[in-house]
C-alpha atoms as a PDB file:
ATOM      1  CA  UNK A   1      15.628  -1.511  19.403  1.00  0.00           C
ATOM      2  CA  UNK A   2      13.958  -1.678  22.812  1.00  0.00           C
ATOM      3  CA  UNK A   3      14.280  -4.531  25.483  1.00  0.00           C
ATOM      4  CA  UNK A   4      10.783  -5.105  25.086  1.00  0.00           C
ATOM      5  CA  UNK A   5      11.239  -5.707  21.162  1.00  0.00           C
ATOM      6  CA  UNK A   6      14.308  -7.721  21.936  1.00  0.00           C
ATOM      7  CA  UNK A   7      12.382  -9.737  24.723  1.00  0.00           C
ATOM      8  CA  UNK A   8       9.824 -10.449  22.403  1.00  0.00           C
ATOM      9  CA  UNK A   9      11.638 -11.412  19.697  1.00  0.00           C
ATOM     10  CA  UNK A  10      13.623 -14.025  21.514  1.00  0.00           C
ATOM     11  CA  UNK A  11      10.224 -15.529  23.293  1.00  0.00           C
ATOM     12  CA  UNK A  12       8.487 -15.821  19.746  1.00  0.00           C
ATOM     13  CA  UNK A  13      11.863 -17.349  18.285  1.00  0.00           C
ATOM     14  CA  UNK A  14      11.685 -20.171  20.853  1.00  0.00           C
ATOM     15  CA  UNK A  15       7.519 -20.458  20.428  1.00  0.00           C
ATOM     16  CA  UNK A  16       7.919 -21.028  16.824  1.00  0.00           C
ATOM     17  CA  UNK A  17      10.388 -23.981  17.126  1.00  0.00           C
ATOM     18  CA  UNK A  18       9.022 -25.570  19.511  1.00  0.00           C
ATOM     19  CA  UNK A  19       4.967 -25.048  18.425  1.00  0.00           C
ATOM     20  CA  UNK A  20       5.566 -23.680  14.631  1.00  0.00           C
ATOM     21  CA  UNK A  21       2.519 -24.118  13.966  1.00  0.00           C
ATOM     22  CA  UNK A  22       0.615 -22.761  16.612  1.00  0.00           C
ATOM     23  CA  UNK A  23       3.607 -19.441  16.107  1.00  0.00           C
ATOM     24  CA  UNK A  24       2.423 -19.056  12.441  1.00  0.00           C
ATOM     25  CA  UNK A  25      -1.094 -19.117  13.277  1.00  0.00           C
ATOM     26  CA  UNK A  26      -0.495 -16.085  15.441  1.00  0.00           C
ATOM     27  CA  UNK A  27       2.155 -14.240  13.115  1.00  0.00           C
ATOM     28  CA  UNK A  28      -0.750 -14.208  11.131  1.00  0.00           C
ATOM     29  CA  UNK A  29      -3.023 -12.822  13.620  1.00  0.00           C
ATOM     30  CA  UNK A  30      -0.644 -10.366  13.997  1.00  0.00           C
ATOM     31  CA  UNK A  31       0.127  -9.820  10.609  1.00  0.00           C
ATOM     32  CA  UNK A  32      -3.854  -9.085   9.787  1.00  0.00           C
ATOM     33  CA  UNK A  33      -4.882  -6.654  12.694  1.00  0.00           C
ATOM     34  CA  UNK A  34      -4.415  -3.215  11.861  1.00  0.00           C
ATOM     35  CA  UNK A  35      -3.026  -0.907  14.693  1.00  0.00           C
ATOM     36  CA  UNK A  36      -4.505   2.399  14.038  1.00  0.00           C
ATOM     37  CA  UNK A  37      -5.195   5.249  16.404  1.00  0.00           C
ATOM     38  CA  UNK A  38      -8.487   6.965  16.690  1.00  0.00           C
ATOM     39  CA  UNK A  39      -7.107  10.761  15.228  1.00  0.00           C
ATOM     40  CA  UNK A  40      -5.101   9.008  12.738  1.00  0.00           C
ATOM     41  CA  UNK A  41      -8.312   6.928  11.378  1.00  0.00           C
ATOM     42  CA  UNK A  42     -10.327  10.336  11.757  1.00  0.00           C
ATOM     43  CA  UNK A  43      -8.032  12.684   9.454  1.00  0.00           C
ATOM     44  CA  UNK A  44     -10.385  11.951   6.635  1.00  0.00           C
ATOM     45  CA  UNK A  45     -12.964  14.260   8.072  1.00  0.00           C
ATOM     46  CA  UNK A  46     -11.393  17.521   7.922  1.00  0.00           C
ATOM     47  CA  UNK A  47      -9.593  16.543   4.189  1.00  0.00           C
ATOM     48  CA  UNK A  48     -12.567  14.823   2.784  1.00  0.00           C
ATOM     49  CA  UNK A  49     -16.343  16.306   2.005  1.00  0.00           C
ATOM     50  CA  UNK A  50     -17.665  13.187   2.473  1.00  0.00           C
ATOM     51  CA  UNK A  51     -17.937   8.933   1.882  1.00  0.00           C
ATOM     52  CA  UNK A  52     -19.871   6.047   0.696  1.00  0.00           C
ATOM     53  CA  UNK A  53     -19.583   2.512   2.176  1.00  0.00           C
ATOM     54  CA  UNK A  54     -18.105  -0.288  -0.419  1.00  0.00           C
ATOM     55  CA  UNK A  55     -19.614  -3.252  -0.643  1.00  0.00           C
ATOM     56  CA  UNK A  56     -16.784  -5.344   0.858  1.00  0.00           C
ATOM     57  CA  UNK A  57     -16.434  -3.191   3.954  1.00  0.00           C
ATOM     58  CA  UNK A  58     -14.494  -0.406   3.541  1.00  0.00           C
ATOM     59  CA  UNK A  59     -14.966   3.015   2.715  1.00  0.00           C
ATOM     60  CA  UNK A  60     -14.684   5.842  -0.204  1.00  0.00           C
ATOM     61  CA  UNK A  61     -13.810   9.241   0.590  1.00  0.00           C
ATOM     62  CA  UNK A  62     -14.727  11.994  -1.811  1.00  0.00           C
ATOM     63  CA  UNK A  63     -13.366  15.683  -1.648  1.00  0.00           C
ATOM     64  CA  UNK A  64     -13.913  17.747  -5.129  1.00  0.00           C
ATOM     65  CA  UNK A  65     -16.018  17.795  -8.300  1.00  0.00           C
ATOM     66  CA  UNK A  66     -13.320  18.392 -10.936  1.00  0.00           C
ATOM     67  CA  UNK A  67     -13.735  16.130 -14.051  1.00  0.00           C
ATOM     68  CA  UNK A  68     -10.645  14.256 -13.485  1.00  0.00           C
ATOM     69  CA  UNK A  69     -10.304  11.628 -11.158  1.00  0.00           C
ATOM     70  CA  UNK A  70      -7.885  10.661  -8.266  1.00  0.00           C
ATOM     71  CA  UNK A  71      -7.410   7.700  -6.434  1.00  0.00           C
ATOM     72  CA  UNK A  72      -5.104   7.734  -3.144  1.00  0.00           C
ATOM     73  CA  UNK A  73      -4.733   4.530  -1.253  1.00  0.00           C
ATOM     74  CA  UNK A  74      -2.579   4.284   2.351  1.00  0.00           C
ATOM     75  CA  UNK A  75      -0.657   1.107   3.018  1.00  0.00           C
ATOM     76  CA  UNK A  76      -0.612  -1.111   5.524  1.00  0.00           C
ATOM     77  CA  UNK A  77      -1.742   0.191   9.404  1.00  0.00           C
ATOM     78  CA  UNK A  78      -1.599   3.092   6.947  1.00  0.00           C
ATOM     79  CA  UNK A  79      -4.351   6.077   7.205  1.00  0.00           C
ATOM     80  CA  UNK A  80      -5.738   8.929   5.011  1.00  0.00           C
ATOM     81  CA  UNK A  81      -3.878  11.963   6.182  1.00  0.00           C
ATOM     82  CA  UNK A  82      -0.807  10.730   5.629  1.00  0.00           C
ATOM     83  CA  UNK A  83      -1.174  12.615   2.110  1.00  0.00           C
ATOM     84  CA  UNK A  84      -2.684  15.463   3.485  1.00  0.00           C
ATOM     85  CA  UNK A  85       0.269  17.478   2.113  1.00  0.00           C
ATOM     86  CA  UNK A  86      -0.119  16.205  -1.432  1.00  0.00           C
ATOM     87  CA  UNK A  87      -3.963  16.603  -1.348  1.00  0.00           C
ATOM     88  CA  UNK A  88      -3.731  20.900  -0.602  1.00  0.00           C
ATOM     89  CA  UNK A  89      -1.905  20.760  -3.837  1.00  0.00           C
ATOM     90  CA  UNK A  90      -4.482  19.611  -5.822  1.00  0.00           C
ATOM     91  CA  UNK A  91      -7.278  21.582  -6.920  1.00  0.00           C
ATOM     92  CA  UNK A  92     -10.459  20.194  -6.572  1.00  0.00           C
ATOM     93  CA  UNK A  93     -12.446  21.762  -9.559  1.00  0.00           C
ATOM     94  CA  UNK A  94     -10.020  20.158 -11.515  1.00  0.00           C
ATOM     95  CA  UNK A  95      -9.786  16.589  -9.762  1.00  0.00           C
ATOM     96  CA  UNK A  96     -12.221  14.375  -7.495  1.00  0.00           C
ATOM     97  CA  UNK A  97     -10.189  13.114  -5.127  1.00  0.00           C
ATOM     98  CA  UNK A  98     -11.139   9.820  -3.750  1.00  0.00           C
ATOM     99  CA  UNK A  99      -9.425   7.948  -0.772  1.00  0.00           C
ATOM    100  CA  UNK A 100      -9.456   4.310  -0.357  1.00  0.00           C
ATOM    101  CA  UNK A 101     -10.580   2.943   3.575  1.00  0.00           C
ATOM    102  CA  UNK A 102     -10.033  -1.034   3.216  1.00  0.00           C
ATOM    103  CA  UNK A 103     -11.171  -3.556   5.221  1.00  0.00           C
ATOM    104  CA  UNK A 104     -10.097  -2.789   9.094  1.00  0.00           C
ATOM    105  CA  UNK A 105      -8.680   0.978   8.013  1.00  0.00           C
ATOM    106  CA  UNK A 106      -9.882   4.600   8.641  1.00  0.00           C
ATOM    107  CA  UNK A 107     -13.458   4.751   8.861  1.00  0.00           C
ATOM    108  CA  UNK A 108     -13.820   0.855   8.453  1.00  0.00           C
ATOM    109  CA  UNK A 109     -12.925  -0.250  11.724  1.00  0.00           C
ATOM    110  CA  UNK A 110     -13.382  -4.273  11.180  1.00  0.00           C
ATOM    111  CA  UNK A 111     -10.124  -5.948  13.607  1.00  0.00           C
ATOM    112  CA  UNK A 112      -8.736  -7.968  10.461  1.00  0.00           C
ATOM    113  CA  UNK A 113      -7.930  -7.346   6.773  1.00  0.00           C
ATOM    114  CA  UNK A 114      -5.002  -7.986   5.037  1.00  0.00           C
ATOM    115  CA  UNK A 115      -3.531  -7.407   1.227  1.00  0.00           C
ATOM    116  CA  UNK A 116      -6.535  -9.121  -0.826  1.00  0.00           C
ATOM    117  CA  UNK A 117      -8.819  -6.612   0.718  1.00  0.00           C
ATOM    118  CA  UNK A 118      -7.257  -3.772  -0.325  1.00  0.00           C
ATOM    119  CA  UNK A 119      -7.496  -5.115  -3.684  1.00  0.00           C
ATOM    120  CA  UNK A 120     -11.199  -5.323  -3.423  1.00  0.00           C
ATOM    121  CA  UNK A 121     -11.874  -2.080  -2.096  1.00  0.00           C
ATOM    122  CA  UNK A 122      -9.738  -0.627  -5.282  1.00  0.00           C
ATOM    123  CA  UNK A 123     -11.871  -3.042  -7.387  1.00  0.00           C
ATOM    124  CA  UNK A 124     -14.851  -1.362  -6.195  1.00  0.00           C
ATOM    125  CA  UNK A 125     -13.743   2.191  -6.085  1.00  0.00           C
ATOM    126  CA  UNK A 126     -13.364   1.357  -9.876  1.00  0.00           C
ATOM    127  CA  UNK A 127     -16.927   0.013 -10.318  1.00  0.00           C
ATOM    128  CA  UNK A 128     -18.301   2.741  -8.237  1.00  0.00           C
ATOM    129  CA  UNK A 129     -16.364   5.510  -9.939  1.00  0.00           C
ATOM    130  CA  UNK A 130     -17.522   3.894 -13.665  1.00  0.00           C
ATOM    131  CA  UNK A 131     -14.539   4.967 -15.662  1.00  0.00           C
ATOM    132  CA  UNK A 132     -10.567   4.807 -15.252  1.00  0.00           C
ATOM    133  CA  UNK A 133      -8.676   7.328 -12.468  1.00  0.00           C
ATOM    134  CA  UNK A 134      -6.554  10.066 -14.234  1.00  0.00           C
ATOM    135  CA  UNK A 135      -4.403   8.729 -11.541  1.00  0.00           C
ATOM    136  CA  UNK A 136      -3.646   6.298  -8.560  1.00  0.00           C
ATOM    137  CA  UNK A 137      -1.049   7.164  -5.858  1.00  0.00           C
ATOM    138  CA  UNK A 138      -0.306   3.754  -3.603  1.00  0.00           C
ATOM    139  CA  UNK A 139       2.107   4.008  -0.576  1.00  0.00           C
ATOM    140  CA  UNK A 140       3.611   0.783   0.745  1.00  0.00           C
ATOM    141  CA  UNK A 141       1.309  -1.870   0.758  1.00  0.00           C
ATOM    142  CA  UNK A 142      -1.326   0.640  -1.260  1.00  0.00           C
ATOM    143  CA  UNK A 143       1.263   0.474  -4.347  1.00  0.00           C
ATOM    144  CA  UNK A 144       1.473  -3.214  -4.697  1.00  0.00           C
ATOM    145  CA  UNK A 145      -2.399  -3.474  -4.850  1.00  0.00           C
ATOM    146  CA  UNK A 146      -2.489  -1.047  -7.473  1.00  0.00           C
ATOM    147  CA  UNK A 147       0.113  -2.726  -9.668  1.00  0.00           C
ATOM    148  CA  UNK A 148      -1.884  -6.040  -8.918  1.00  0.00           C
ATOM    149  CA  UNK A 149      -5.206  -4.419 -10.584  1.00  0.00           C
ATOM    150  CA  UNK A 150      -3.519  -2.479 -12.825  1.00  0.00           C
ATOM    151  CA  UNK A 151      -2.257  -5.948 -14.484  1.00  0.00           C
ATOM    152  CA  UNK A 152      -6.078  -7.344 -14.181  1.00  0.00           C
ATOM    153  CA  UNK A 153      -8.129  -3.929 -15.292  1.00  0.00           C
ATOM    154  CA  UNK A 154      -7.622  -0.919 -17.052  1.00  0.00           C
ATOM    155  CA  UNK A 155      -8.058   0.869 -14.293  1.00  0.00           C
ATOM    156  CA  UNK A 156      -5.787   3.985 -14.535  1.00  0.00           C
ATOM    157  CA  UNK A 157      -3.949   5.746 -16.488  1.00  0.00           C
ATOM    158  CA  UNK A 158      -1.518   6.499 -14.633  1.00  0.00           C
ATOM    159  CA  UNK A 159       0.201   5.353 -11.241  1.00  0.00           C
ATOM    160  CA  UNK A 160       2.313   6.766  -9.043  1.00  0.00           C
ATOM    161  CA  UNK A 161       4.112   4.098  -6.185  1.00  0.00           C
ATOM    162  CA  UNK A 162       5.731   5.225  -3.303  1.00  0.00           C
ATOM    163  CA  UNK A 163       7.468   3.361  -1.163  1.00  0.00           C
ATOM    164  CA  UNK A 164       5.898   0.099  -2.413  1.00  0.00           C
ATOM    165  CA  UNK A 165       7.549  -3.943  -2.353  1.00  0.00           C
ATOM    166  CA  UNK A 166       8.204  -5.618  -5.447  1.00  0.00           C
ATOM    167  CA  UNK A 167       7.028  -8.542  -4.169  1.00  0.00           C
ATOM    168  CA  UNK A 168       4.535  -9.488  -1.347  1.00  0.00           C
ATOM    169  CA  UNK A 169       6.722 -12.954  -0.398  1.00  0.00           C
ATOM    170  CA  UNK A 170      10.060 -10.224   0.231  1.00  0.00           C
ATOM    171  CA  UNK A 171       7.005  -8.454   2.772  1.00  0.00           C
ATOM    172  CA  UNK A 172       6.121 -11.824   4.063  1.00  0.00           C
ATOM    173  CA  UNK A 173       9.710 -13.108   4.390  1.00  0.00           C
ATOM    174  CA  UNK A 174      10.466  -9.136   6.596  1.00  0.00           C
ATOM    175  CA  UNK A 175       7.536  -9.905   8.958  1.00  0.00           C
ATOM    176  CA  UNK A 176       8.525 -13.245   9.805  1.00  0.00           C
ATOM    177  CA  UNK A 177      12.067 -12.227  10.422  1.00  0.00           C
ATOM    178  CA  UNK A 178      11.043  -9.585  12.419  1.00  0.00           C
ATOM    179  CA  UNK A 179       8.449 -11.910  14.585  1.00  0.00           C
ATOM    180  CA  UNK A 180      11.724 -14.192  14.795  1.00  0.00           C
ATOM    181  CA  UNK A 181       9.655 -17.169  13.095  1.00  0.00           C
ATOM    182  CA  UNK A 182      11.761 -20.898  13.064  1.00  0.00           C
ATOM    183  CA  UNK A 183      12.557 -21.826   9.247  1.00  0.00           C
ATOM    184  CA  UNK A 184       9.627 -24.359   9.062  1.00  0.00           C
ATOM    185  CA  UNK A 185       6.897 -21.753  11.551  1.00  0.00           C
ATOM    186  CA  UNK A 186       7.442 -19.581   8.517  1.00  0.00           C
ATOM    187  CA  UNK A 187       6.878 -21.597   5.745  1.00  0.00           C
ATOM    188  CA  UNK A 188       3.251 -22.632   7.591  1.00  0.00           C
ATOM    189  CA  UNK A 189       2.998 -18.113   7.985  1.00  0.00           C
ATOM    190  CA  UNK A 190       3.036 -18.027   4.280  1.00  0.00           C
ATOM    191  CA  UNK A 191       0.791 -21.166   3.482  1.00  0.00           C
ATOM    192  CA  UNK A 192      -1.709 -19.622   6.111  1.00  0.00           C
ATOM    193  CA  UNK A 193      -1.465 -16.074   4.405  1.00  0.00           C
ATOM    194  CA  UNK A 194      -1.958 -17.260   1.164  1.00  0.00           C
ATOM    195  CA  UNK A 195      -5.004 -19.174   2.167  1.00  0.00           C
ATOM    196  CA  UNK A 196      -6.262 -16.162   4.205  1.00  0.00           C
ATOM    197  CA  UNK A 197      -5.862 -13.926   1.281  1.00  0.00           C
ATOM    198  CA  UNK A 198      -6.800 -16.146  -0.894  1.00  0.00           C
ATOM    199  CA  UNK A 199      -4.057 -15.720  -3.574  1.00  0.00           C
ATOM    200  CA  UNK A 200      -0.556 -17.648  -3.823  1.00  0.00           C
ATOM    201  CA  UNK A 201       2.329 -15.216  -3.107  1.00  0.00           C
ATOM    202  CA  UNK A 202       3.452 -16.118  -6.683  1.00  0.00           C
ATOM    203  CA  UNK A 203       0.308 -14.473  -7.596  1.00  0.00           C
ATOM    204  CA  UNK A 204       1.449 -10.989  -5.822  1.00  0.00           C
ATOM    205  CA  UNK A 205       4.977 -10.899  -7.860  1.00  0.00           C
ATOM    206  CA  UNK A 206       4.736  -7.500  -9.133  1.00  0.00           C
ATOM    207  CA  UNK A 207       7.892  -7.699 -10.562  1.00  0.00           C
ATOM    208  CA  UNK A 208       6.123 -10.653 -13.044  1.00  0.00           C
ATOM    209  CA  UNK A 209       2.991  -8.393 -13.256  1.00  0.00           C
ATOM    210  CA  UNK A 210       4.758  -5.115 -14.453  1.00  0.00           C
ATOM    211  CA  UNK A 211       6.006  -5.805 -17.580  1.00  0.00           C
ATOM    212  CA  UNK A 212       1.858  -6.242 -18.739  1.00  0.00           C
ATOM    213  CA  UNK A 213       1.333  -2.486 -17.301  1.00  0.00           C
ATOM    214  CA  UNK A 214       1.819   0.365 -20.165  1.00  0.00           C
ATOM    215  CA  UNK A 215       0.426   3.343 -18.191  1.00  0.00           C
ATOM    216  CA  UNK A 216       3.051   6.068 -17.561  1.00  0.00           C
ATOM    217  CA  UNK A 217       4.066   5.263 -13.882  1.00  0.00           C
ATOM    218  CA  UNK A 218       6.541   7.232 -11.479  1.00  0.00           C
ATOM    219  CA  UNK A 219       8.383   5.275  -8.817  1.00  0.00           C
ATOM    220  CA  UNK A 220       9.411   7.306  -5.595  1.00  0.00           C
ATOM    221  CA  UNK A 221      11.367   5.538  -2.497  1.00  0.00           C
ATOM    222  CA  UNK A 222      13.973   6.670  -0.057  1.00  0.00           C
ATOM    223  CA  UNK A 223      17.193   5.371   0.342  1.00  0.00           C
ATOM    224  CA  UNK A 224      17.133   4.945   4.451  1.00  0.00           C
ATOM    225  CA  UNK A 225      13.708   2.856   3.996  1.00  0.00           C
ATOM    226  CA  UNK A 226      13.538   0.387   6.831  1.00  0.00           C
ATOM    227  CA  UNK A 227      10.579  -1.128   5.761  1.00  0.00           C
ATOM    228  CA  UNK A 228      10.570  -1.941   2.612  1.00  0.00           C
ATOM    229  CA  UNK A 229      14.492  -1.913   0.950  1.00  0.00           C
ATOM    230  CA  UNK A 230      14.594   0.796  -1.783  1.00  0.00           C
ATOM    231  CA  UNK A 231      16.411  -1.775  -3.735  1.00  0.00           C
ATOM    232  CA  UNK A 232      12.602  -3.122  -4.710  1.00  0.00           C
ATOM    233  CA  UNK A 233      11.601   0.387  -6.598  1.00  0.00           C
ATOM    234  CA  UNK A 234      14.417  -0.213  -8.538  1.00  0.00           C
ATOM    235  CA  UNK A 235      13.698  -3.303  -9.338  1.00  0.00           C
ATOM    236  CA  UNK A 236      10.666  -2.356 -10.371  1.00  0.00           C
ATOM    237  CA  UNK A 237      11.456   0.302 -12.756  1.00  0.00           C
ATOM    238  CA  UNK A 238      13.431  -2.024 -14.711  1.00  0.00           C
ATOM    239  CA  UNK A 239      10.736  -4.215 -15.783  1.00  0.00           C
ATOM    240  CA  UNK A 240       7.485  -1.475 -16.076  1.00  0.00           C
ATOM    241  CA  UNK A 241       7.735  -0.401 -19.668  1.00  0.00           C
ATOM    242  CA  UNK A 242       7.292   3.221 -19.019  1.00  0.00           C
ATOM    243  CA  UNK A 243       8.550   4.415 -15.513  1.00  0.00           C
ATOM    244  CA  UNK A 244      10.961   6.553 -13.765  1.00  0.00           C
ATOM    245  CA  UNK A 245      12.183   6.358 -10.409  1.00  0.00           C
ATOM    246  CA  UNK A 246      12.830   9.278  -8.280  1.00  0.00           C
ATOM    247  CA  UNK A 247      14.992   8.595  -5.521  1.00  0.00           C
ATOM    248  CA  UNK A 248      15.143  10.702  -1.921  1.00  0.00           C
ATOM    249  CA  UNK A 249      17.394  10.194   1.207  1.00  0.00           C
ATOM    250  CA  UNK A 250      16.499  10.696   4.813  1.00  0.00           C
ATOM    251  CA  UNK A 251      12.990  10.576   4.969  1.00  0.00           C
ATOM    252  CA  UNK A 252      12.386   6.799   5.281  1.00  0.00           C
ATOM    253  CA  UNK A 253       9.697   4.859   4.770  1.00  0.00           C
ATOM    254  CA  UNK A 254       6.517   7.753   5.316  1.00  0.00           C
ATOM    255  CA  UNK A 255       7.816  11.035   5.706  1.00  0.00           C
ATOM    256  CA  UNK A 256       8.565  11.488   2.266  1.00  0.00           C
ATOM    257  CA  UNK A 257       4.972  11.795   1.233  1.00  0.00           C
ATOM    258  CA  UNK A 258       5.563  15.097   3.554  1.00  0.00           C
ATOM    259  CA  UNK A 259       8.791  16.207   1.136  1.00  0.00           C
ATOM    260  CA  UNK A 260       7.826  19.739  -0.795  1.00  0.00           C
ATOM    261  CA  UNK A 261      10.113  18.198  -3.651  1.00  0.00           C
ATOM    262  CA  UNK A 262       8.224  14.821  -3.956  1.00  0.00           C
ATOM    263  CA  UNK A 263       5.145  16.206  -4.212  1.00  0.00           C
ATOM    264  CA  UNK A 264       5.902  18.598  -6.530  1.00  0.00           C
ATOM    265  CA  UNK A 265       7.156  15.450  -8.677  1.00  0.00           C
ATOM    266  CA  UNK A 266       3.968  13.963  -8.244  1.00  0.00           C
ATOM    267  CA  UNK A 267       1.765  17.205  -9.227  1.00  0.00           C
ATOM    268  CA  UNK A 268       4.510  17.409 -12.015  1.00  0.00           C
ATOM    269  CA  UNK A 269       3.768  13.682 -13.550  1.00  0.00           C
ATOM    270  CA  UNK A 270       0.138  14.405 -13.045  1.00  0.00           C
ATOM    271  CA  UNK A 271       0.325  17.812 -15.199  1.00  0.00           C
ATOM    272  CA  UNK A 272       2.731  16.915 -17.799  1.00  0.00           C
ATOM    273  CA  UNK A 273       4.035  14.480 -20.874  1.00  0.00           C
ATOM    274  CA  UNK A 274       5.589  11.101 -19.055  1.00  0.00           C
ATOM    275  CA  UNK A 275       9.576  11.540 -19.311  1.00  0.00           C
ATOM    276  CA  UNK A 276      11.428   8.963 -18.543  1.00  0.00           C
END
């Protein structure tokens, strides 16, 4: 950890207990601004043949014309080409591959967003596609929003979650201890979230929404996660009624989405009978 981190840290700790208020306020400032870099929120031009604008802001990449249909969506801060590797595989007279920009990502470059816009933009990926994806691949914060519409609309048919929470509270609880937030400046962070996303966190339990999801759905995480605990995969692939959970080690939280083995896994589940 770097002195700057560790300087920060402490000078946020002492903000929120004396102003906790004021200290959530700004956690969730920082909490809804997406830090992306100009190449990263690029890389859908050289993968994609084109987009159309959704009507809540973000964007819909399109590469393909194959009858199936594919849906990829980034996570948090997330961006396009970070399944770049997985998209070569995939042959595009067999799928249409469609990316998900949300609110304040990729080629939507709005400052805020946060989790209920990525729900949206999935939402209307759906409408504007007309029928269920084949399949939906999530990473991080991506997965959870797919599980939440998953349990709202037949959607998909089947999902694949990498890397994703089990609950959006446990990614709530991270951020604030990583901001250093006082006991009661974090209980006003997740009353301000909730009312900025517009959904209570009990709302966003995906391990309560699973159990109502039948479509076929693979699990992938990595043991030396730092983001989100691979404990939470497993978690969920006890309640989803048809899953399976394929486990990696040393690869973290994104670089497993580069793994030659992983996406072979995922081209696997996409080809083939579920096994569980």
């Amino acid at each position: 950890m770097s002195l700057s981190l560790d300087m920060f840290q402490a000078a946020f700790g002492v903000y929120s207990r004396l102003l906790p208020s004021r200290a959530a306020s700004k956690a969730v400032k920082l909490m809804t601004s997406p830090r992306i870099n100009a190449e990263r929120r690029n890389s859908s031009k050289e993968l994609f043949d084109g987009g159309v604008p959704l009507s809540g802001g973000g964007v819909l990449s399109i590469h393909g014309n194959g009858r199936k249909k594919m849906l990829l969506l980034h996570g948090w801060s997330g961006w396009v080409g970070q399944f770049k590797d997985l998209i070569r595989q995939v042959d595009p007279n067999e799928y249409t591959i469609y990316a998900v920009h949300p609110l304040g990502h990729g080629e939507s470059h709005t400052q805020e967003s946060h989790p209920g816009r990525f729900i949206e933009a999935v939402f209307e990926a759906h409408d504007y596609v007309g029928r269920p994806f084949d399949v939906a691949i999530g990473h991080s914060l991506g997965s959870a929003a797919l599980v939440y519409v998953a349990a709202m609309r037949s959607c998909f048919d089947r999902l694949v979650l990498v890397s994703g929470p089990a609950t959006i509270e446990g990614v709530l609880n991270r951020f604030a201890r990583f901001v250093n937030l006082g006991e009661k400046s974090k209980r006003l962070f997740i009353r301000k979230m909730e009312a900025t996303v517009g959904l209570d966190v009990d709302r966003l339990d995906l391990v309560t929404l699973a159990p109502s999801i039948e479509q076929p759905t693979l699990l992938v995480h990595d043991d030396s996660d730092r983001e989100v605990p691979a404990t939470e995969s497993k978690t969920l692939n006890q309640v989803f009624p048809r899953s399976r959970l394929v486990e990696t080690s040393g690869y973290g939280h994104s670089r497993l989405l580069r793994d030659p083995e992983v996406i072979s896994e995922i081209v696997e589940f996409m080809h083939l009978p579920f096994r569980p």
